[in-house]
C-alpha atoms as a PDB file:
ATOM      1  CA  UNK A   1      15.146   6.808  -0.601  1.00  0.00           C
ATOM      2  CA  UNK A   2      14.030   6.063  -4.325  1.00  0.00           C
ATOM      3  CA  UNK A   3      10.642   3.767  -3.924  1.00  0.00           C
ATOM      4  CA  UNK A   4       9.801   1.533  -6.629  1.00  0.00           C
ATOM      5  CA  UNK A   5       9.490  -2.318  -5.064  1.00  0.00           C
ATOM      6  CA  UNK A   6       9.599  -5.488  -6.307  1.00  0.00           C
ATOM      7  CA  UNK A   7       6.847  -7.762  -4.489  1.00  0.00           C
ATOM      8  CA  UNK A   8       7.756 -11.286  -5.224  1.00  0.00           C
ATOM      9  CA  UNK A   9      11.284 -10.646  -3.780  1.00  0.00           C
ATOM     10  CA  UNK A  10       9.537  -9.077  -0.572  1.00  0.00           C
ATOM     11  CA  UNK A  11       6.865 -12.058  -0.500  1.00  0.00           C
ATOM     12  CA  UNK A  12       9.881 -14.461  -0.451  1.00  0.00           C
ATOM     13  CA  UNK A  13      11.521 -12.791   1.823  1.00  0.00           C
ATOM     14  CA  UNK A  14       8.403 -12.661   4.251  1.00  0.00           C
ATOM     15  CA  UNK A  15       7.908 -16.957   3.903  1.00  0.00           C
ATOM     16  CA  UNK A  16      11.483 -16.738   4.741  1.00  0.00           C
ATOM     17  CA  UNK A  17      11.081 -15.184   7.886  1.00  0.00           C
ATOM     18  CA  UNK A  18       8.340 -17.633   9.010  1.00  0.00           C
ATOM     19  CA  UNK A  19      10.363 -20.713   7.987  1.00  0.00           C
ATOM     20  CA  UNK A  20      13.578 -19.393  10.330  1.00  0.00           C
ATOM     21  CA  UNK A  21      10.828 -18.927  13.279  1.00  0.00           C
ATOM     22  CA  UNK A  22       9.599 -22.786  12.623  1.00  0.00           C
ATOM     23  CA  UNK A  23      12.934 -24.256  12.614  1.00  0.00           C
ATOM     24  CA  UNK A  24      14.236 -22.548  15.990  1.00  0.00           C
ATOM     25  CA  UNK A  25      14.017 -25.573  17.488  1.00  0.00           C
ATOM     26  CA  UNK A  26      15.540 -27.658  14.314  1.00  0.00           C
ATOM     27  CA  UNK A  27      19.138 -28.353  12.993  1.00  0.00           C
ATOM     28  CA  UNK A  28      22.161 -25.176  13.543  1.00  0.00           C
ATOM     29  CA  UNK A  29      22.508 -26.172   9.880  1.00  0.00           C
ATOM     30  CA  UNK A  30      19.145 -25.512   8.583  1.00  0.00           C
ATOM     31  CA  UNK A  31      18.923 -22.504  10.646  1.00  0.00           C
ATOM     32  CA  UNK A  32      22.259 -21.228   9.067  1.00  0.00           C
ATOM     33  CA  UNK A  33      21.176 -21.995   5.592  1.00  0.00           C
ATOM     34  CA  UNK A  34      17.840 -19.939   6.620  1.00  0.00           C
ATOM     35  CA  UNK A  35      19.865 -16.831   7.760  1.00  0.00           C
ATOM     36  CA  UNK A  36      22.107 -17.120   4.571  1.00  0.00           C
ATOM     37  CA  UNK A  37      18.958 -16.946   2.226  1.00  0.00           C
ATOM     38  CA  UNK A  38      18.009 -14.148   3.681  1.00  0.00           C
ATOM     39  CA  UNK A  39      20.960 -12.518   3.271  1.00  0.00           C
ATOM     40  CA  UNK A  40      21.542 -12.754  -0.315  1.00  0.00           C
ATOM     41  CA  UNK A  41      17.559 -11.447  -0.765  1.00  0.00           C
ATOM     42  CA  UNK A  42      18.804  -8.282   1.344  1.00  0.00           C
ATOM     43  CA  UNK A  43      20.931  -7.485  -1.468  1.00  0.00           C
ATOM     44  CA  UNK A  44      18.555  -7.833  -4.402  1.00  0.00           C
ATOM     45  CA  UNK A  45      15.691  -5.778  -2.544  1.00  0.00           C
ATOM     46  CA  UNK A  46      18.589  -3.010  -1.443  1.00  0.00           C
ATOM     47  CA  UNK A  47      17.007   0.002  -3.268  1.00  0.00           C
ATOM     48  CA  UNK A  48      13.189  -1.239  -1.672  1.00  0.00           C
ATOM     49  CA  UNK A  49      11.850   0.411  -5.046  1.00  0.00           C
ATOM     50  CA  UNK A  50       7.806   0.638  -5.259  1.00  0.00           C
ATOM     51  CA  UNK A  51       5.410   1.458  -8.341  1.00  0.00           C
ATOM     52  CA  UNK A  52       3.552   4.682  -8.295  1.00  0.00           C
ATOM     53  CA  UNK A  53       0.417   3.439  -7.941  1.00  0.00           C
ATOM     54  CA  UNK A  54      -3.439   5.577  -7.142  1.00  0.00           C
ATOM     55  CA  UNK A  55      -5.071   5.051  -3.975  1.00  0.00           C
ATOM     56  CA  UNK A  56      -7.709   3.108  -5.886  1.00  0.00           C
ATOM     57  CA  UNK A  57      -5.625   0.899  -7.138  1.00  0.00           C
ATOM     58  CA  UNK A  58      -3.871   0.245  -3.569  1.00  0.00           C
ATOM     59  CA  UNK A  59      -6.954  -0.636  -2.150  1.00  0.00           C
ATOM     60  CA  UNK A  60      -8.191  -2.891  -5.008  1.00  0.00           C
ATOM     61  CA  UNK A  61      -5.168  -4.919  -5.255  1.00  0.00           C
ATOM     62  CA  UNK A  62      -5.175  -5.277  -0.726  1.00  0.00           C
ATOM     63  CA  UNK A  63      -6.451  -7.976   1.193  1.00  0.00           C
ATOM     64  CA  UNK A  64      -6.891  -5.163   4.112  1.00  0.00           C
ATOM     65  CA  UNK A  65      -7.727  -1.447   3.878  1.00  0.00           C
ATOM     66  CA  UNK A  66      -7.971  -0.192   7.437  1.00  0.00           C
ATOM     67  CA  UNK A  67      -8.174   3.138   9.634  1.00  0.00           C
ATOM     68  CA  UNK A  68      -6.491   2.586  12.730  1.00  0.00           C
ATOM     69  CA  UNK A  69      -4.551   4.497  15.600  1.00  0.00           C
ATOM     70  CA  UNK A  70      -0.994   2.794  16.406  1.00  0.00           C
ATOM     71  CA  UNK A  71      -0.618   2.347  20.277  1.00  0.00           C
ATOM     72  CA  UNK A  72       2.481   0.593  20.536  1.00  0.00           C
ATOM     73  CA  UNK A  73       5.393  -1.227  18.989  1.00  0.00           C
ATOM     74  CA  UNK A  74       7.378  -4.554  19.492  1.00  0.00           C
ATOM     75  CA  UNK A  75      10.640  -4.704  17.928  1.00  0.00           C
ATOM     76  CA  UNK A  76      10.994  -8.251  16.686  1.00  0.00           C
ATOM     77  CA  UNK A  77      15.206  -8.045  16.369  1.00  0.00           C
ATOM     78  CA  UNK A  78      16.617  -9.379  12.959  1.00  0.00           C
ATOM     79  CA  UNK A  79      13.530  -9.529  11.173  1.00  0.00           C
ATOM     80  CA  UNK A  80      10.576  -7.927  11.780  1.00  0.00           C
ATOM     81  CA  UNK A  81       8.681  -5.522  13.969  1.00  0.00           C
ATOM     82  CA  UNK A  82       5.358  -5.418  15.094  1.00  0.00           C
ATOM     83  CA  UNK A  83       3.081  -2.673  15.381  1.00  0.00           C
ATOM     84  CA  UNK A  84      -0.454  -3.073  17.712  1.00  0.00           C
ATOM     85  CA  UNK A  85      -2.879  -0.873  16.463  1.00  0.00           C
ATOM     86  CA  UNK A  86      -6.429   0.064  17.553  1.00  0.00           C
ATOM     87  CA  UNK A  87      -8.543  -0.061  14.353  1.00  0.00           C
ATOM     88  CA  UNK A  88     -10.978   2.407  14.019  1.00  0.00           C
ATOM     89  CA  UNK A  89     -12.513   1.003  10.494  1.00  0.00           C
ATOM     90  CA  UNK A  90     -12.586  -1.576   8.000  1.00  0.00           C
ATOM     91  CA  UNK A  91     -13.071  -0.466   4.608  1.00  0.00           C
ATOM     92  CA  UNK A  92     -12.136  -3.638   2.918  1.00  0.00           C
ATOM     93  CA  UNK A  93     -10.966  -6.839   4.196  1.00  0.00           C
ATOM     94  CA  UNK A  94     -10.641 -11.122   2.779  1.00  0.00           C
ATOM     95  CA  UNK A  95     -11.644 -13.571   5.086  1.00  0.00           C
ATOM     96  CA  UNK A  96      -8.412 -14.275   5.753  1.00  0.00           C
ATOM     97  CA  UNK A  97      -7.755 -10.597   6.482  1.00  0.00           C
ATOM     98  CA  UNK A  98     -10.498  -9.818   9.067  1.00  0.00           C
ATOM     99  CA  UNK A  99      -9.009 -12.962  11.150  1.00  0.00           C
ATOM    100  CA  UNK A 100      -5.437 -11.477  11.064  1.00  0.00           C
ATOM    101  CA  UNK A 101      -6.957  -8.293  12.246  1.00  0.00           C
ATOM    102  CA  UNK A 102      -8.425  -9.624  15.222  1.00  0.00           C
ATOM    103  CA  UNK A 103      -4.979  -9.402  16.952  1.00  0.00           C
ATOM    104  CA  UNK A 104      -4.809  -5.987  16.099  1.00  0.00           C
ATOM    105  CA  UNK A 105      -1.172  -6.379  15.053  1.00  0.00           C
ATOM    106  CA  UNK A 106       0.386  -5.132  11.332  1.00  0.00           C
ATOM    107  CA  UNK A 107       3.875  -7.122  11.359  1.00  0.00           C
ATOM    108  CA  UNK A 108       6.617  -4.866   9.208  1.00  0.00           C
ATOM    109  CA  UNK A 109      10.023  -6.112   8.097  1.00  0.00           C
ATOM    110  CA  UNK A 110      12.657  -4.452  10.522  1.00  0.00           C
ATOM    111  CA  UNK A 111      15.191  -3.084   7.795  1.00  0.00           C
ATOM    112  CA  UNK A 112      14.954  -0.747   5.690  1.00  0.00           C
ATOM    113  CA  UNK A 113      16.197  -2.738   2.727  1.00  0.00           C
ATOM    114  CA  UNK A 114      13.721  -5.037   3.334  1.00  0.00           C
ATOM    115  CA  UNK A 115      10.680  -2.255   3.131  1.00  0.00           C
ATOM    116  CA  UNK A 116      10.052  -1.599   6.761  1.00  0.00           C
ATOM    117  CA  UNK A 117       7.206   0.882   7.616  1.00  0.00           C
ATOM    118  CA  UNK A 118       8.106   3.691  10.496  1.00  0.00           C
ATOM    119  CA  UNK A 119       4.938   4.366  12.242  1.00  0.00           C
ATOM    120  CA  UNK A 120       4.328   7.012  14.930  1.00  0.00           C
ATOM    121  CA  UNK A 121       2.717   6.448  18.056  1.00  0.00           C
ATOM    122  CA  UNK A 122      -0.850   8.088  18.902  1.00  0.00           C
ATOM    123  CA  UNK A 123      -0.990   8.530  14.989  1.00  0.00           C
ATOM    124  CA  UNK A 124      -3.889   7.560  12.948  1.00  0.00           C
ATOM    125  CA  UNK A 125      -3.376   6.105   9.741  1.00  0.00           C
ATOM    126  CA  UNK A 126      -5.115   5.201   6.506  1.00  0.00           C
ATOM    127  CA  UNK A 127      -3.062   1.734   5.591  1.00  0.00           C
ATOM    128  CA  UNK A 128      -3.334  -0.938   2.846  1.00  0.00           C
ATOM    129  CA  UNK A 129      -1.664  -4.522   3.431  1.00  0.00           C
ATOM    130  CA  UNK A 130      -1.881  -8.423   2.862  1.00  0.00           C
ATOM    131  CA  UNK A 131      -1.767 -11.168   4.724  1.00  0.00           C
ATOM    132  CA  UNK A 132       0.963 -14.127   4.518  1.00  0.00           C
ATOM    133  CA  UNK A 133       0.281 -16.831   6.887  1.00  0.00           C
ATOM    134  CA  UNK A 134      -2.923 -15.413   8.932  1.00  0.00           C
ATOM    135  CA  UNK A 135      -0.443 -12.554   9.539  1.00  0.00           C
ATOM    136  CA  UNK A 136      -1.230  -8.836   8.664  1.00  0.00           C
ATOM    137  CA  UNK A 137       1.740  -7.456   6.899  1.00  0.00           C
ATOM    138  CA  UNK A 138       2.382  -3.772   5.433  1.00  0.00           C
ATOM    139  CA  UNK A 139       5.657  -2.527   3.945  1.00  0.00           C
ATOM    140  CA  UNK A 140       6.751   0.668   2.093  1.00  0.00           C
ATOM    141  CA  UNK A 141       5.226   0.154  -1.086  1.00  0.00           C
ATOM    142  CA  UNK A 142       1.505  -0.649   0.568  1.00  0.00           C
ATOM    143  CA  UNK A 143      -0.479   2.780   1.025  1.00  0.00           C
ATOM    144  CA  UNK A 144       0.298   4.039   4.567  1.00  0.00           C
ATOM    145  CA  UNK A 145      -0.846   7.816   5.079  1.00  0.00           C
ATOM    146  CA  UNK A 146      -1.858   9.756   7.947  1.00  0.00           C
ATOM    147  CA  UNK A 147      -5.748  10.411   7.953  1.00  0.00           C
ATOM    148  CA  UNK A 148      -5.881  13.789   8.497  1.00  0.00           C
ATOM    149  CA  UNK A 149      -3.568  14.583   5.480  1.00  0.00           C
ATOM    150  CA  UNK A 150      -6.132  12.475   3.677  1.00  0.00           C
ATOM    151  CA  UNK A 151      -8.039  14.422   1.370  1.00  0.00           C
ATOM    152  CA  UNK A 152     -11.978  14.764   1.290  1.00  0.00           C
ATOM    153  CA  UNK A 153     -12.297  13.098  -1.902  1.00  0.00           C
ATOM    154  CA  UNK A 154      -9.850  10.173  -1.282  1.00  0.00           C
ATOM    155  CA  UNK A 155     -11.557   9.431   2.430  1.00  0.00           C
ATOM    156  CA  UNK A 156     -15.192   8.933   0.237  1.00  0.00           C
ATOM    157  CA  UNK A 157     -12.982   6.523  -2.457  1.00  0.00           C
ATOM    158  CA  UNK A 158     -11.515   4.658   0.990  1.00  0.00           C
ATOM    159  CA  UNK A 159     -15.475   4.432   2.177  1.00  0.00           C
ATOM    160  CA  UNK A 160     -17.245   3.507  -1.106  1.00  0.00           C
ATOM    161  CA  UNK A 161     -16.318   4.701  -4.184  1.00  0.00           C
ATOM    162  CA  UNK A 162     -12.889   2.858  -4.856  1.00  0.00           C
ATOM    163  CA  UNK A 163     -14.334  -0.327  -4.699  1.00  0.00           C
ATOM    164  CA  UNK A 164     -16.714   0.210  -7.225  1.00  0.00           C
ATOM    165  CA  UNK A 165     -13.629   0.865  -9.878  1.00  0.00           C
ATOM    166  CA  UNK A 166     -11.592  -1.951  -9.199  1.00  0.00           C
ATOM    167  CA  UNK A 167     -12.687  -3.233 -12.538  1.00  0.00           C
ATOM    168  CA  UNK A 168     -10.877  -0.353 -14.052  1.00  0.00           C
ATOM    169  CA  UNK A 169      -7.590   0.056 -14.071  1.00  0.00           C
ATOM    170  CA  UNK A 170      -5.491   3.079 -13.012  1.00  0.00           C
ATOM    171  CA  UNK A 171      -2.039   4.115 -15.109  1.00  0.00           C
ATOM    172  CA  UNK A 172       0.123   6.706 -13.213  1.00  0.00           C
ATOM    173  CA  UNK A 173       2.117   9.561 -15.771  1.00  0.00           C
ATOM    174  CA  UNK A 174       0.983   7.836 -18.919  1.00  0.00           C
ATOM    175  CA  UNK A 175      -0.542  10.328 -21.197  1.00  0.00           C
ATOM    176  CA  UNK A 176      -3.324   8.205 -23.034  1.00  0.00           C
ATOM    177  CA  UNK A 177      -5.168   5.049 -23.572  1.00  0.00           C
ATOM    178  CA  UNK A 178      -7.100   3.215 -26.007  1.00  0.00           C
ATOM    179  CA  UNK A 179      -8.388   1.061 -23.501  1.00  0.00           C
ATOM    180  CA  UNK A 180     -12.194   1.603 -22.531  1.00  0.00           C
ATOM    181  CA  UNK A 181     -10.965  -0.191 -18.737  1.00  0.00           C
ATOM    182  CA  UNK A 182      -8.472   2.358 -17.857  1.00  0.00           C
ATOM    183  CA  UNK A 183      -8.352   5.959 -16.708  1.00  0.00           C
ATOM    184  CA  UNK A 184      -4.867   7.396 -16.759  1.00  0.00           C
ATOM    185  CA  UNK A 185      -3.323  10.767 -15.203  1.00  0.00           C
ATOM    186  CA  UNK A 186      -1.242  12.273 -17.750  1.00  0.00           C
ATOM    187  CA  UNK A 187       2.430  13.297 -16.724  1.00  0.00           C
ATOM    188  CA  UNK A 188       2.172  16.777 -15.011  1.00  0.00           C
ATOM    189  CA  UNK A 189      -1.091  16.268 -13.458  1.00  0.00           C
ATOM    190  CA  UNK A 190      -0.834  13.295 -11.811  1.00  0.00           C
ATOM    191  CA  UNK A 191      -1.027  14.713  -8.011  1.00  0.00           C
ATOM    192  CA  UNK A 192      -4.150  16.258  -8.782  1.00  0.00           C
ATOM    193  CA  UNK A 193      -5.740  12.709  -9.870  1.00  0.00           C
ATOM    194  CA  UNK A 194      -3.990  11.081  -6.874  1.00  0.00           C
ATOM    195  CA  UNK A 195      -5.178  13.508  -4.054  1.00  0.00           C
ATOM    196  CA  UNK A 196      -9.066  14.091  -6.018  1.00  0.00           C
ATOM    197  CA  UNK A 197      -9.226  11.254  -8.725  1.00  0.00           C
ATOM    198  CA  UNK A 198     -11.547   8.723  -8.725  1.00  0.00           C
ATOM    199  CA  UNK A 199     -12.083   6.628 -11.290  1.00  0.00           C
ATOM    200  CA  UNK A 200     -15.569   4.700 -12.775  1.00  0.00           C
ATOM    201  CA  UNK A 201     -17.557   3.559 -15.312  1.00  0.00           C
ATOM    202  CA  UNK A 202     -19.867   5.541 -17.108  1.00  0.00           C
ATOM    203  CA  UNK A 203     -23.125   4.777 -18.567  1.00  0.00           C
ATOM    204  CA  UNK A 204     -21.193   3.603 -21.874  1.00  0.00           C
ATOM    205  CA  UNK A 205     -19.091   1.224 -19.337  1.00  0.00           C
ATOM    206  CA  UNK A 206     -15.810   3.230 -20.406  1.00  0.00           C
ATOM    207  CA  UNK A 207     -13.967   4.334 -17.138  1.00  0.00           C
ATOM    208  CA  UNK A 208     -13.504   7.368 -16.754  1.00  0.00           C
ATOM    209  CA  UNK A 209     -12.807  10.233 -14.122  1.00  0.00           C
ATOM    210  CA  UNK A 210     -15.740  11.471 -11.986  1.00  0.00           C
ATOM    211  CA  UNK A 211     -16.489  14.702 -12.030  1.00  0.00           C
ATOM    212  CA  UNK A 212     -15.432  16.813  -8.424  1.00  0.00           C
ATOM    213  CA  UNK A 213     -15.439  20.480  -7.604  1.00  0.00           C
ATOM    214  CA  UNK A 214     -11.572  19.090  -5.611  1.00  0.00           C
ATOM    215  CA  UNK A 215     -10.214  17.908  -8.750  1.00  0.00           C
ATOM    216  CA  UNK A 216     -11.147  20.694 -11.528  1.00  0.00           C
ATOM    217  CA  UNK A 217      -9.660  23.275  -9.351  1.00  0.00           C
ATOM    218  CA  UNK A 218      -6.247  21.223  -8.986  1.00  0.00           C
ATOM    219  CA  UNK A 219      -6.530  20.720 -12.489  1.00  0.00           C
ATOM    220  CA  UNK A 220      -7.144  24.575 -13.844  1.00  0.00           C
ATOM    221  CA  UNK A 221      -4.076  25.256 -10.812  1.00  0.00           C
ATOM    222  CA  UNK A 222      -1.590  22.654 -12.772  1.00  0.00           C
ATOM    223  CA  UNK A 223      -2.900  24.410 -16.201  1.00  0.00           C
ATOM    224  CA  UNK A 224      -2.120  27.546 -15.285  1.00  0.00           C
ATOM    225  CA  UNK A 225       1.208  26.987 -13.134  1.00  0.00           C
ATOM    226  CA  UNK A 226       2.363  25.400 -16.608  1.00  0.00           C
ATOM    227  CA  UNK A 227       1.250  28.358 -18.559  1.00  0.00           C
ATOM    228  CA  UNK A 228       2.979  30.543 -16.732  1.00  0.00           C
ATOM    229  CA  UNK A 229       6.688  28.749 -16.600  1.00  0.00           C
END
């Protein structure tokens, strides 16, 4: 499936799904007019397309960054499922977020059209989401990744070091900036920055990319994989 999302339509959709669960004791009509917006929003978030965006700038732009174990999921029919999920940490959460997490629930839309997240049981995940309505949501275009495929240098960003660049910002396959705020990745090394990249400020408050033994080596590997085709 091609990834690139569109948030606001999602968002709606998501206050959509709340309203129909208010009015299940109101009117057949409103109920029918519910079910009939949220059938033309299927259509204009069909592809579920998401931004390639860094880790960092996942967890900068979350209400919730958490490490958690999924133990068991409640399909929720039409709408949404839920997922209940022992959480091993909290690397970042609003005060809104760390009362949604008490329940220990991440709520996904059901359809894939809609950006529903698959989940495995007995898996432990690294996963980014916001909250709508004291509810802890995650879709498709939030950062969901299994924590033991979760490199070295992107677990310390997750504990510490991404927080400390969110005043940077982070530009995926764009080649160069004039802005002293950004760090980008260029277009053929951009896993490299992704799996090793963080990015700071230096001493001269530019942001740039810390220095790691992880991401040189990916970085001389890219240069000489492109020498060589």
């Amino acid at each position: 499936m091609n990834i690139i999302h569109h948030r606001y339509i999602l968002k709606a959709n998501l206050k959509v799904f709340n309203v129909f669960r208010s009015t299940s004791k109101g009117s057949m009509l409103t109920r029918l007019l519910t079910l009939a917006l949220v059938a033309g929003s299927w259509h204009a978030a069909d592809a579920c397309t998401c931004s390639l965006d860094h880790p960092q700038t996942h967890f900068c732009n979350s209400d919730f960054v958490i490490v958690g174990r999924v133990q068991k999921i409640f399909r929720g029919g039409d709408f949404y499922h839920s997922y209940k999920v022992k959480i091993r940490n909290i690397f970042k959460a609003t005060p809104k977020a760390a009362l949604a997490l008490k329940a220990g629930r991440l709520l996904t839309p059901s359809h894939d059209s809609l950006c529903g997240v698959t989940l495995q049981p007995r898996e432990t995940y690294v996963i980014t989401g916001h909250v709508v309505q004291l509810q802890a949501h995650i879709q498709l275009c939030s950062y969901v990744n299994k924590w033991r495929e979760v490199t070295p240098r992107q677990r310390k960003g997750f504990r510490l070091l991404y927080k400390q660049g969110c005043t940077c910002k982070v530009h995926m396959n764009r080649r160069s900036t004039k802005s002293p705020n950004t760090c980008v990745t260029g277009r053929v090394a951009t896993e490299c920055y992704e799996r090793h990249g963080i990015c700071l400020h230096d001493r001269e408050r530019r942001c740039r990319w810390t220095r790691a033994p992880a991401l040189t080596r990916c970085l001389q590997k890219q240069h000489f994989n492109s020498t060589m085709t």
